[in-house]
PDB file of N, CA and C in Angstrom:
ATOM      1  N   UNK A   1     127.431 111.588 122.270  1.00  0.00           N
ATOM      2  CA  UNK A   1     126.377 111.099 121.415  1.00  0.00           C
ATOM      3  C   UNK A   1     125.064 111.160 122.184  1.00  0.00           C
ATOM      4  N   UNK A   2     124.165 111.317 121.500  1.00  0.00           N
ATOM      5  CA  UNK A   2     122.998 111.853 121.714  1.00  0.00           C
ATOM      6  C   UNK A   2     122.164 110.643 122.309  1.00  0.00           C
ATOM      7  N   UNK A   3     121.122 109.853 123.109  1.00  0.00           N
ATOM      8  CA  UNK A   3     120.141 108.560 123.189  1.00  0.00           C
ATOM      9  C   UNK A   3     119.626 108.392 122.084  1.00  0.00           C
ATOM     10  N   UNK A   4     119.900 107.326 121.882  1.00  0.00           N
ATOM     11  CA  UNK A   4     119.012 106.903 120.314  1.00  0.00           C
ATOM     12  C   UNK A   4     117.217 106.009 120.865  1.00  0.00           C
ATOM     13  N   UNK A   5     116.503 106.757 120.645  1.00  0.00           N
ATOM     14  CA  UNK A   5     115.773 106.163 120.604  1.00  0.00           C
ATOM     15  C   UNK A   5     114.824 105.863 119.546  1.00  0.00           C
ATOM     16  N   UNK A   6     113.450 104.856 118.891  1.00  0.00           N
ATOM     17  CA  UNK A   6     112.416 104.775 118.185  1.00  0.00           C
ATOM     18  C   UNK A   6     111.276 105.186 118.981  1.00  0.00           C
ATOM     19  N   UNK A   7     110.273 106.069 118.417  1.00  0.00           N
ATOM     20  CA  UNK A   7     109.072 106.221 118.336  1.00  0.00           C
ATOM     21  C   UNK A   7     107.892 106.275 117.397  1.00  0.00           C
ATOM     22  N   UNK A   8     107.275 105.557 117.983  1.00  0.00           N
ATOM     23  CA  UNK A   8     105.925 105.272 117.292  1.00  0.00           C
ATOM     24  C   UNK A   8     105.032 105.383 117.420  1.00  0.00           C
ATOM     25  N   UNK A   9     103.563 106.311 116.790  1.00  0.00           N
ATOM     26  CA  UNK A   9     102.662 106.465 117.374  1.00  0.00           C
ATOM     27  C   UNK A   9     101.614 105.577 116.247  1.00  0.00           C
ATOM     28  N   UNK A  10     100.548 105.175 117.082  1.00  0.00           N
ATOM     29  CA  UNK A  10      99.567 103.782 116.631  1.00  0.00           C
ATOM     30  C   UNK A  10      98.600 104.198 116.551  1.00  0.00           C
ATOM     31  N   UNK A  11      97.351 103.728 115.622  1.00  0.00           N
ATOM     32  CA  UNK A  11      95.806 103.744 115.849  1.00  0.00           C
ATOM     33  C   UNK A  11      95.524 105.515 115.832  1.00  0.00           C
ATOM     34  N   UNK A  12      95.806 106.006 114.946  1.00  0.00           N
ATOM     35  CA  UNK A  12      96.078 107.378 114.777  1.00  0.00           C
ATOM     36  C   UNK A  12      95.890 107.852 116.484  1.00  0.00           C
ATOM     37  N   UNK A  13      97.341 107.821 117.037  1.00  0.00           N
ATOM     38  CA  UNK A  13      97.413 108.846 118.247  1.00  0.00           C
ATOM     39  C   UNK A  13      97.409 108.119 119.457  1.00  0.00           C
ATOM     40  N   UNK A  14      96.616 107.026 118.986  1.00  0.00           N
ATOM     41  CA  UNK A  14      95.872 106.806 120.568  1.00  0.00           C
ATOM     42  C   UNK A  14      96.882 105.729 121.390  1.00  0.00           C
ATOM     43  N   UNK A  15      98.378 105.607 120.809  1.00  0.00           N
ATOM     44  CA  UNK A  15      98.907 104.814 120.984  1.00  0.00           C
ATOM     45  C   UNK A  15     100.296 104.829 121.401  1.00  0.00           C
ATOM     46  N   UNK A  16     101.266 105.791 121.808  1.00  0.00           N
ATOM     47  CA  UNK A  16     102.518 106.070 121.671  1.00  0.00           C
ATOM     48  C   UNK A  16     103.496 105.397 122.338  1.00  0.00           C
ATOM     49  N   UNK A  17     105.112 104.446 121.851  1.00  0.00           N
ATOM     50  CA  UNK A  17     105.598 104.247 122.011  1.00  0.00           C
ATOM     51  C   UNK A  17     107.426 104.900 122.321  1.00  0.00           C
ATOM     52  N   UNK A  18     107.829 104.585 122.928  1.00  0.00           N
ATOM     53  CA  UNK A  18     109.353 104.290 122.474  1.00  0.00           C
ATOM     54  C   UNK A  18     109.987 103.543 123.025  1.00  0.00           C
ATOM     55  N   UNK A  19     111.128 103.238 122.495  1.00  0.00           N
ATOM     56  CA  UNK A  19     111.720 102.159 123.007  1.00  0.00           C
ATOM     57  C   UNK A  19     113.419 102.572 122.540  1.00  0.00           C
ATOM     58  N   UNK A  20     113.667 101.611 122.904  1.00  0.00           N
ATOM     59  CA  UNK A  20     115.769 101.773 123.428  1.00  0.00           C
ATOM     60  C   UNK A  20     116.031 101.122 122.184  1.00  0.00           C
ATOM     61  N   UNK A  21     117.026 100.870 121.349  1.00  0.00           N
ATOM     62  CA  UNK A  21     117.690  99.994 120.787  1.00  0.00           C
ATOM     63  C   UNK A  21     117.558  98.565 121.163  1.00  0.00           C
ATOM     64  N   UNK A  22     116.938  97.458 120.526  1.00  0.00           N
ATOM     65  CA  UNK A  22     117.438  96.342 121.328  1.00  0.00           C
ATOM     66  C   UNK A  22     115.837  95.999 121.280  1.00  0.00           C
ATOM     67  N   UNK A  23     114.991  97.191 121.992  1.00  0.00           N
ATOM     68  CA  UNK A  23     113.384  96.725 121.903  1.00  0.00           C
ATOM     69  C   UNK A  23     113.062  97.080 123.566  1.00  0.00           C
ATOM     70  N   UNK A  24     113.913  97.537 124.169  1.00  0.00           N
ATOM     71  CA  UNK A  24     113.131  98.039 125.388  1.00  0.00           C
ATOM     72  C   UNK A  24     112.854  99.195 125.919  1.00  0.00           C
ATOM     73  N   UNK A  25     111.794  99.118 126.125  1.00  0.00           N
ATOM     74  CA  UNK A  25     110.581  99.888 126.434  1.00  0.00           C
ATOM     75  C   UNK A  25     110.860 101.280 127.038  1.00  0.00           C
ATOM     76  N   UNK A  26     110.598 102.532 126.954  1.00  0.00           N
ATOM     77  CA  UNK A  26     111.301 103.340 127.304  1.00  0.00           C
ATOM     78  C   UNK A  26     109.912 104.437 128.203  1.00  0.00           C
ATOM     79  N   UNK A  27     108.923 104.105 126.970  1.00  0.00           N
ATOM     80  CA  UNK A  27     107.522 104.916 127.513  1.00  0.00           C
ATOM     81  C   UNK A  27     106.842 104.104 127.157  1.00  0.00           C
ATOM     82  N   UNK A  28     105.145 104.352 127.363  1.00  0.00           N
ATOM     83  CA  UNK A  28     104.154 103.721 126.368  1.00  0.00           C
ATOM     84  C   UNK A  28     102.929 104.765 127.536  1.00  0.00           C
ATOM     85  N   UNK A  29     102.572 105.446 126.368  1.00  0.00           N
ATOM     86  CA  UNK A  29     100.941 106.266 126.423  1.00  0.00           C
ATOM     87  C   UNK A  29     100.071 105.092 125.826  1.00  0.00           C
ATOM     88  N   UNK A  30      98.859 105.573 126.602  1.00  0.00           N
ATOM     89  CA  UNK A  30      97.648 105.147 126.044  1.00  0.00           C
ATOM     90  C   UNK A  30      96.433 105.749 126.671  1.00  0.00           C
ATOM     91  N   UNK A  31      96.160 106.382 125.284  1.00  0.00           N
ATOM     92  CA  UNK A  31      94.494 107.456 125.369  1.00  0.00           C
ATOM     93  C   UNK A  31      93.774 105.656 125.730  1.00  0.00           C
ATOM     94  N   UNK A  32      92.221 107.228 125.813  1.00  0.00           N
ATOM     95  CA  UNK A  32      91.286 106.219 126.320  1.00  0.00           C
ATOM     96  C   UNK A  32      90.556 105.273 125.055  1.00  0.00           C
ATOM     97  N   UNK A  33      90.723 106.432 124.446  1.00  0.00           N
ATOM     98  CA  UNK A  33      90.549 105.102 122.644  1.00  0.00           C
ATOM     99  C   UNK A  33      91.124 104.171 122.366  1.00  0.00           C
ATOM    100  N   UNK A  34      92.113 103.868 123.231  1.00  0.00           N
ATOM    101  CA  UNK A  34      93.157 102.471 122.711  1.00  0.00           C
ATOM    102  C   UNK A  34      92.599 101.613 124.142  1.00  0.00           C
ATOM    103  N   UNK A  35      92.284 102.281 125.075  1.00  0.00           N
ATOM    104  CA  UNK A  35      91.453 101.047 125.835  1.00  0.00           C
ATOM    105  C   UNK A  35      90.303 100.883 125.614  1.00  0.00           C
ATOM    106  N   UNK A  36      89.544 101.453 124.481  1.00  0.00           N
ATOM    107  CA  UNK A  36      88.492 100.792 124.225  1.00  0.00           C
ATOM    108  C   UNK A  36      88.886  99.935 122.918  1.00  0.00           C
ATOM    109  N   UNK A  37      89.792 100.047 122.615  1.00  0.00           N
ATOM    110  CA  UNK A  37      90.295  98.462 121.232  1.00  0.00           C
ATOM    111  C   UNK A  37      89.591  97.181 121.980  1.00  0.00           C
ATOM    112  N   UNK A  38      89.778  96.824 123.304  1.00  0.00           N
ATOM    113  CA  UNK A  38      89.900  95.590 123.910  1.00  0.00           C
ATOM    114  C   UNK A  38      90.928  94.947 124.044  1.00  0.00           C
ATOM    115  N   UNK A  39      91.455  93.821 124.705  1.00  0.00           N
ATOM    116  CA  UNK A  39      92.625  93.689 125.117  1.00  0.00           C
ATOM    117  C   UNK A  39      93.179  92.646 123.668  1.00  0.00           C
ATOM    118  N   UNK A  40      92.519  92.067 123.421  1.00  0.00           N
ATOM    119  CA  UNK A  40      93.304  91.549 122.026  1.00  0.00           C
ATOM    120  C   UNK A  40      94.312  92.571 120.990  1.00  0.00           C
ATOM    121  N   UNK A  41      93.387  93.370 120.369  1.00  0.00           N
ATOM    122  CA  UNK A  41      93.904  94.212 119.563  1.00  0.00           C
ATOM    123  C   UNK A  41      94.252  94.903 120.052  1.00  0.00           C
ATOM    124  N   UNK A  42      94.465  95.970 121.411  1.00  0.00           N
ATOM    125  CA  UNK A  42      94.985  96.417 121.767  1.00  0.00           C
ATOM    126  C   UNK A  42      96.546  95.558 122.027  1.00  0.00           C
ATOM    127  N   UNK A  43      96.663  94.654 122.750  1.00  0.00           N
ATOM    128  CA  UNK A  43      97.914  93.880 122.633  1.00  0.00           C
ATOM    129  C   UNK A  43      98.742  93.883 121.120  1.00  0.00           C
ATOM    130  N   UNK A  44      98.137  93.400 120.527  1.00  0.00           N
ATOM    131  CA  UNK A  44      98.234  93.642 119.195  1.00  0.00           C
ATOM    132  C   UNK A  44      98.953  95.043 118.747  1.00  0.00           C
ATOM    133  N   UNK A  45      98.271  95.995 118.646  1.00  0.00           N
ATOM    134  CA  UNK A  45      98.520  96.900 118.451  1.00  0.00           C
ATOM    135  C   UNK A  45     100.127  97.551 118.950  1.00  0.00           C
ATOM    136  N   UNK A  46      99.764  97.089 120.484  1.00  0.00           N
ATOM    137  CA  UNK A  46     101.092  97.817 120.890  1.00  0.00           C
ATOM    138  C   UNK A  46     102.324  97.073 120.790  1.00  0.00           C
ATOM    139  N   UNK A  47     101.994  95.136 120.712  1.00  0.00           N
ATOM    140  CA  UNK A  47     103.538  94.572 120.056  1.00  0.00           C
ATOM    141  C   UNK A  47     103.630  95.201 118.420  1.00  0.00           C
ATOM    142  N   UNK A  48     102.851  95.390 117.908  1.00  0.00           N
ATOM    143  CA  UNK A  48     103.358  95.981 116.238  1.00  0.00           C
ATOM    144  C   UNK A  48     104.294  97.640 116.537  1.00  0.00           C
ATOM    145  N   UNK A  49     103.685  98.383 117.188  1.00  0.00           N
ATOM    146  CA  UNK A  49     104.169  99.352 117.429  1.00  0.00           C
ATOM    147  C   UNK A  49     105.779  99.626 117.800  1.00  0.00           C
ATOM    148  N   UNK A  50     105.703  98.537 119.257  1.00  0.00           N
ATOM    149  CA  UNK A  50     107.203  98.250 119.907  1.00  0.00           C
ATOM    150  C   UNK A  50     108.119  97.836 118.829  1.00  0.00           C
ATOM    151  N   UNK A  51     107.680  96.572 117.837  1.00  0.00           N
ATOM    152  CA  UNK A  51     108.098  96.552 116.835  1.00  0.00           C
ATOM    153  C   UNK A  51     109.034  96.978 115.695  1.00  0.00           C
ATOM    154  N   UNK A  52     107.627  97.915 115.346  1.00  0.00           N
ATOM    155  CA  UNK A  52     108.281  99.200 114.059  1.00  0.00           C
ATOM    156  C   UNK A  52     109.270 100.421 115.102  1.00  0.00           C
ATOM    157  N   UNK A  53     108.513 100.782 116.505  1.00  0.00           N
ATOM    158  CA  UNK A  53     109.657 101.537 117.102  1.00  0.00           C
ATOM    159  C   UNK A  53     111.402 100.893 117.435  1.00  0.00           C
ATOM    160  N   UNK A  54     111.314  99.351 117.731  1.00  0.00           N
ATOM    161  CA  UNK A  54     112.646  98.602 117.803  1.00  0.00           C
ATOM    162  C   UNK A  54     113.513  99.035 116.247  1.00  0.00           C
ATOM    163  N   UNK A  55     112.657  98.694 115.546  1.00  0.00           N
ATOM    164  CA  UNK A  55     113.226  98.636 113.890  1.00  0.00           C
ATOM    165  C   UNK A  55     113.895  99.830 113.542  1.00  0.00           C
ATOM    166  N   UNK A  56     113.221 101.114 114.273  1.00  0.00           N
ATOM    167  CA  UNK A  56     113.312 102.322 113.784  1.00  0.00           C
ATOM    168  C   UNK A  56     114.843 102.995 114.804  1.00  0.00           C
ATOM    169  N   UNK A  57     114.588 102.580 116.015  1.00  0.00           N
ATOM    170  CA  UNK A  57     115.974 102.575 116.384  1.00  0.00           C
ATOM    171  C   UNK A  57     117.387 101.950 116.261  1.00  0.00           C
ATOM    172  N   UNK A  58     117.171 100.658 116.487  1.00  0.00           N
ATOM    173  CA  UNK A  58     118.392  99.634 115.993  1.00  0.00           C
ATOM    174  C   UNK A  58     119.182 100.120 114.688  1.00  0.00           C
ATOM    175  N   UNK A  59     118.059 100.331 113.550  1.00  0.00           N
ATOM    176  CA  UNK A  59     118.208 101.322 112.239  1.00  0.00           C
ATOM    177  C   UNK A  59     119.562 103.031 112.672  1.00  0.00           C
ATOM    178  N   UNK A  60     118.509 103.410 113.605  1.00  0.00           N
ATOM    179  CA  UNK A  60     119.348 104.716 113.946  1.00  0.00           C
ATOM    180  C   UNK A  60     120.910 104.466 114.460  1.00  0.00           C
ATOM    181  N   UNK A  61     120.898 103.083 115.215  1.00  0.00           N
ATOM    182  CA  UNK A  61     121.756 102.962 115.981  1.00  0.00           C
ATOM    183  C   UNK A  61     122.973 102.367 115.173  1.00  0.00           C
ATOM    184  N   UNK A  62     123.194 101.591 113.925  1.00  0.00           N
ATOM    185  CA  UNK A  62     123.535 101.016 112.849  1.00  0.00           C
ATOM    186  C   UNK A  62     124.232 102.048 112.181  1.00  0.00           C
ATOM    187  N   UNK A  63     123.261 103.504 111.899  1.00  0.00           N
ATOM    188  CA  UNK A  63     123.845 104.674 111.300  1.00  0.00           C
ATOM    189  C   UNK A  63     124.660 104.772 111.685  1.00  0.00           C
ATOM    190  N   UNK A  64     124.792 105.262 113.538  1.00  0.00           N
ATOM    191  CA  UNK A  64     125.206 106.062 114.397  1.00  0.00           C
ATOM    192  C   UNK A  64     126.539 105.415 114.218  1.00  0.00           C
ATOM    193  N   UNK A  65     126.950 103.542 114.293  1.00  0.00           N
ATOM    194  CA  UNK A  65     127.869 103.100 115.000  1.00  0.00           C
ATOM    195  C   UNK A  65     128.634 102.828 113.429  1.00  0.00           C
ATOM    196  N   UNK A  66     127.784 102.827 112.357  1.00  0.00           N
ATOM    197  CA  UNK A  66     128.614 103.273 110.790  1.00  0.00           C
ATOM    198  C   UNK A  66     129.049 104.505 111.155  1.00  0.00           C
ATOM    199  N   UNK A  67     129.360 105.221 111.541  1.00  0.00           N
ATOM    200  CA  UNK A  67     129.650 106.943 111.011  1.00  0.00           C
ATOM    201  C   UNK A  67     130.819 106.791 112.006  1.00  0.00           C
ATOM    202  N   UNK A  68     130.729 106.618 113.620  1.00  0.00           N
ATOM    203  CA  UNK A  68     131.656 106.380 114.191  1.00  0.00           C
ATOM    204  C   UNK A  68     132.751 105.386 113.663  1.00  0.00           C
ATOM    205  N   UNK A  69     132.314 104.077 113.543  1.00  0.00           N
ATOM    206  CA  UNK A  69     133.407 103.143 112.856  1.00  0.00           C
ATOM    207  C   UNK A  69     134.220 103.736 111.625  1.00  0.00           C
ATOM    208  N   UNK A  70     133.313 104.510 110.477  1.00  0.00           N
ATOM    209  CA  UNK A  70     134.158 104.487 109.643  1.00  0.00           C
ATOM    210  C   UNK A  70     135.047 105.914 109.896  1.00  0.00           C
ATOM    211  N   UNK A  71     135.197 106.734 110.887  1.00  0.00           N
ATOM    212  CA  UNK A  71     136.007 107.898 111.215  1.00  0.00           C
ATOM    213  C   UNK A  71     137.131 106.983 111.770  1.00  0.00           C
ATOM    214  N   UNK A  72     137.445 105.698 112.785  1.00  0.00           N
ATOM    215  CA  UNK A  72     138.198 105.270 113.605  1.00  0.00           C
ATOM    216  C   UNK A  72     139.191 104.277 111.919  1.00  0.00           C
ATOM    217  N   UNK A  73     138.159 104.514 111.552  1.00  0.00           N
ATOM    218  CA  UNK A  73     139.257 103.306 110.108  1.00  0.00           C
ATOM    219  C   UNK A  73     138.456 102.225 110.040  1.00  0.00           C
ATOM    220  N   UNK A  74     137.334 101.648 110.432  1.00  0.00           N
ATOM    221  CA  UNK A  74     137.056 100.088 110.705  1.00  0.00           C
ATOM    222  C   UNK A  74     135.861  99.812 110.007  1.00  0.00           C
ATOM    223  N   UNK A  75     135.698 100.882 108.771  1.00  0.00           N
ATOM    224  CA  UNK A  75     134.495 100.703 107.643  1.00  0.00           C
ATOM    225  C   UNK A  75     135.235  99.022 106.927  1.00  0.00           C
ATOM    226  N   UNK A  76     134.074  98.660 105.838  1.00  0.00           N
ATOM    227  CA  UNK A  76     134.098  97.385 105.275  1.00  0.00           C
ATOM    228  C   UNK A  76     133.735  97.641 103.955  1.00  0.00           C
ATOM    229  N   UNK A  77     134.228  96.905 103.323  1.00  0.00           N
ATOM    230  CA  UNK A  77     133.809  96.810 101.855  1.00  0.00           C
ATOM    231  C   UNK A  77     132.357  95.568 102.053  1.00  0.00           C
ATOM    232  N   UNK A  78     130.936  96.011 101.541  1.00  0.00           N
ATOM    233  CA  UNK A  78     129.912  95.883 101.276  1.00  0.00           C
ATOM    234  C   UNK A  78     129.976  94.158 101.163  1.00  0.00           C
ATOM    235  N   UNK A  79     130.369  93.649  99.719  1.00  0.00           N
ATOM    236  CA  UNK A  79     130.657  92.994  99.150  1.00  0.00           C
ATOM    237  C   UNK A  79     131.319  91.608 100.446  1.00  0.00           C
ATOM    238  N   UNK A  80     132.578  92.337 100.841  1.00  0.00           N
ATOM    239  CA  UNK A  80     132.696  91.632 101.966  1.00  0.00           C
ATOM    240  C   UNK A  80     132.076  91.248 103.351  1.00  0.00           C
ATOM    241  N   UNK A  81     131.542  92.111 103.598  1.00  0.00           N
ATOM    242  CA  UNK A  81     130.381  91.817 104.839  1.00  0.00           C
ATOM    243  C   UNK A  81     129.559  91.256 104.565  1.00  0.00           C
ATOM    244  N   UNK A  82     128.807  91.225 103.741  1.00  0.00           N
ATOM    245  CA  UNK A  82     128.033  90.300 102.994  1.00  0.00           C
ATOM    246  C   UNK A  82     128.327  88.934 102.842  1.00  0.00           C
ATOM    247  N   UNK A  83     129.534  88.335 101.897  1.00  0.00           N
ATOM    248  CA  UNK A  83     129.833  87.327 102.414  1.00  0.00           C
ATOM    249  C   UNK A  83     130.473  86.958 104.483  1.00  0.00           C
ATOM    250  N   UNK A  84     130.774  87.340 105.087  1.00  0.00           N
ATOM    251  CA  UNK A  84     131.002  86.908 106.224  1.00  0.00           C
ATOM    252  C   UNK A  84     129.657  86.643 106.888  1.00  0.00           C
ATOM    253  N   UNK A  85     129.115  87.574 106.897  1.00  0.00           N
ATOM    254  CA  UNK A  85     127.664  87.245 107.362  1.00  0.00           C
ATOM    255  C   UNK A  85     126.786  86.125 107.067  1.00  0.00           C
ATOM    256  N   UNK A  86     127.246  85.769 105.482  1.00  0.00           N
ATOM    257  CA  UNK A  86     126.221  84.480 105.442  1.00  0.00           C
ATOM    258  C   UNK A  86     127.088  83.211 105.950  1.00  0.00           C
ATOM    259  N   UNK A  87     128.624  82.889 106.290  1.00  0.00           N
ATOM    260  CA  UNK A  87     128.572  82.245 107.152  1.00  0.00           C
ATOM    261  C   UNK A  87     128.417  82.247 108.978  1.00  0.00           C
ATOM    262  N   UNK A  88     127.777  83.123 108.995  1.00  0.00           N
ATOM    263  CA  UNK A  88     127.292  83.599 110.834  1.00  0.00           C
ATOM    264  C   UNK A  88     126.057  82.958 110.913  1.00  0.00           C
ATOM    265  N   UNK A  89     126.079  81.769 112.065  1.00  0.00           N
ATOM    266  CA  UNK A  89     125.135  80.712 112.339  1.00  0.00           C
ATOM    267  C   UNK A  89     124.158  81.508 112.533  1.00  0.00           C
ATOM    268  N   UNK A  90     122.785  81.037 112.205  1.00  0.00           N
ATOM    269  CA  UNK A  90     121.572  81.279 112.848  1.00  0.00           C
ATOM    270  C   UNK A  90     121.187  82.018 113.708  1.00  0.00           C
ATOM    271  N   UNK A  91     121.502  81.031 114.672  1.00  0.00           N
ATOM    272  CA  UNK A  91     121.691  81.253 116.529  1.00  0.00           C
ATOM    273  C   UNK A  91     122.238  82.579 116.793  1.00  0.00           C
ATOM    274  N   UNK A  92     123.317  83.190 116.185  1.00  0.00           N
ATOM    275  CA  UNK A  92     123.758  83.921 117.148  1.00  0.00           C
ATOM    276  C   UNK A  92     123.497  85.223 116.042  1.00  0.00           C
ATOM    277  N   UNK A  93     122.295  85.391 115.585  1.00  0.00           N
ATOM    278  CA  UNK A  93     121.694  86.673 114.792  1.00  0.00           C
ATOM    279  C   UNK A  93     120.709  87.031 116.105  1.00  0.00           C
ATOM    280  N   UNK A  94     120.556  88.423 115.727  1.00  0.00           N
ATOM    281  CA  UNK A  94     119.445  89.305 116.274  1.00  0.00           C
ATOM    282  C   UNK A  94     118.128  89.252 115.621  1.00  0.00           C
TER     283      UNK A  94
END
């Protein structure tokens, strides 16, 4: 299997991320236009980014570990995961 990673690019360009599954950090570019944002919005900018790049992998990674599971036999009926999940405490969600 291939690295799953998310990437994201911010502030048209001036901004590029990726990151691992999970939310860690893998690269991060930054033109000189994203250091002139200032450090607020620039901060800003690049937790939204890490963000939508976390979202965009975890997503990939969900596919990846559906496609494997359901070849081994260990797919679920919808319906049922659904209920199990809403009794899974709080605490121990991602």
């Amino acid at each position: 299997m291939k690295e799953i990673t998310g990437s994201v690019n911010a502030h048209r360009g001036a901004i590029a991320v990726d990151v691992y599954p999970g939310g860690a950090l893998s690269s991060l570019t930054l033109t000189d236009r994203a250091l002139a944002l200032g450090p607020r919005l620039l901060a800003i900018t690049i937790l939204d980014a890490v963000a939508e790049a976390t979202a965009l992998a975890n997503q990939r990674t969900k596919h990846a570990l559906r496609d494997a599971l359901t070849g081994l036999g260990l797919d679920s009926d919808p319906a049922m995961v659904e209920r199990v999940e809403a009794t899974t405490p709080q605490t121990w969600r991602v």
